[in-house]
Protein backbone atom coordinates (compact mmCIF):
# COMPACT_ATOMS: atom_id res chain seq x y z
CA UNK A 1 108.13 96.63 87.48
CA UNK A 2 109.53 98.69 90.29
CA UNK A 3 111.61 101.44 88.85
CA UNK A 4 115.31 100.05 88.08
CA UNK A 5 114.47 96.68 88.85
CA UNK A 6 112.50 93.78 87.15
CA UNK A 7 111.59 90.00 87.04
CA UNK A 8 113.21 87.50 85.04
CA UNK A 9 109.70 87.73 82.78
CA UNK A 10 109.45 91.59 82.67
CA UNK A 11 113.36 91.72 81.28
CA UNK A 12 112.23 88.95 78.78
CA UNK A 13 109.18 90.84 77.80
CA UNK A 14 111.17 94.35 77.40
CA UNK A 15 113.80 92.84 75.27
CA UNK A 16 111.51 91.31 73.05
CA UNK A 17 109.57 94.37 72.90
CA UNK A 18 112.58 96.86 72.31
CA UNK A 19 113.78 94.35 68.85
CA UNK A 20 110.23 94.62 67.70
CA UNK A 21 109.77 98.31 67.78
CA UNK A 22 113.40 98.77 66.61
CA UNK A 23 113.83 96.50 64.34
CA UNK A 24 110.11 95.68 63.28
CA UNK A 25 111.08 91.32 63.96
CA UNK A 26 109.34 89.11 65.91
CA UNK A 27 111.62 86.73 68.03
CA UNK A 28 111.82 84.55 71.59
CA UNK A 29 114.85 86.48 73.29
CA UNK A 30 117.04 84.21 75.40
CA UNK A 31 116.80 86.75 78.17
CA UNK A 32 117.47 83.62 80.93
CA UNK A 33 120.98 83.44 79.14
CA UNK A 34 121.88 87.32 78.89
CA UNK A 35 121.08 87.63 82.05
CA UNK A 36 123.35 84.74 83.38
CA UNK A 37 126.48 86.17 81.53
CA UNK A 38 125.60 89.75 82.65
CA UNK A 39 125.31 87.92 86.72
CA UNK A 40 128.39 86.50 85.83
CA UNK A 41 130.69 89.40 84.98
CA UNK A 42 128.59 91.38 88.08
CA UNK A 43 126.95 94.26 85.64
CA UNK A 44 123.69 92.60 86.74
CA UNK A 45 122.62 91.45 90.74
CA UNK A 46 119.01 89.65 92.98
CA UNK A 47 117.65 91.83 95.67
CA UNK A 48 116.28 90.11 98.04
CA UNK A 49 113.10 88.99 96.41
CA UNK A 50 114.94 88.07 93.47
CA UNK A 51 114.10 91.80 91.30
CA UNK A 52 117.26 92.33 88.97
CA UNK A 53 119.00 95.28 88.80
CA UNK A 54 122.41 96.82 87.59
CA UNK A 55 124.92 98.97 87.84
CA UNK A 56 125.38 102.11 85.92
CA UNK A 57 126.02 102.46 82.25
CA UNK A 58 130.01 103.86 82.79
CA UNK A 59 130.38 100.80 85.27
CA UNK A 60 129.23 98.75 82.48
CA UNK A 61 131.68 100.08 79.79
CA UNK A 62 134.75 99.82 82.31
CA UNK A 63 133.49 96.06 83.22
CA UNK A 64 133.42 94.91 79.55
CA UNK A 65 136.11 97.02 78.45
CA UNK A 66 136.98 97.06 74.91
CA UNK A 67 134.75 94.65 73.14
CA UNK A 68 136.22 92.78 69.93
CA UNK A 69 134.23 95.64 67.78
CA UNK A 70 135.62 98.12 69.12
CA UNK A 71 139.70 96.27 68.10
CA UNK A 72 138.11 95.55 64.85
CA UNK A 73 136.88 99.67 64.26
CA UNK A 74 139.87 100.69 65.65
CA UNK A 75 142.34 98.61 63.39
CA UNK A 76 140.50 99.47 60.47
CA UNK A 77 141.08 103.07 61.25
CA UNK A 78 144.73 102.43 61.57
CA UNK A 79 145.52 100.37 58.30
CA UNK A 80 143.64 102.77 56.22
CA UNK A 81 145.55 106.24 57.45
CA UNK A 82 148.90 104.20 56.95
């Protein structure tokens, strides 16, 4: 895996690698579908030879924006100073 970029099997590998040293769990990660919605909204692109890559973390955050967590956090906060 060339630095910043990686096959469709090297992402799957990595993700199912990061949940078991994290989180000490076995699993098959749908990488084929995380990847799709991350082509989709343009955090993730093919180079020629098909290697993904992405853009930057801060790129990211402003393409998702605020995520329904974040509403959820944030109302919380509000009802309980009121």
């Amino acid at each position: 895996m060339e630095q910043g970029k990686a096959t469709m099997e090297d992402l799957d590998i990595r993700c199912e690698e990061l949940i078991k040293e994290e989180f000490e769990e076995s699993c098959n990660f749908d990488v084929d579908d995380a990847v799709d919605k991350l082509e989709k909204l343009k955090i993730v692109s093919r180079d020629s030879i098909g290697r993904y890559y992405c853009v930057g973390l801060k790129r990211a955050n402003e393409i998702i924006g605020v995520t329904t967590e974040e509403h959820v956090f944030k109302a919380r906060q509000g009802s309980s100073s009121a």
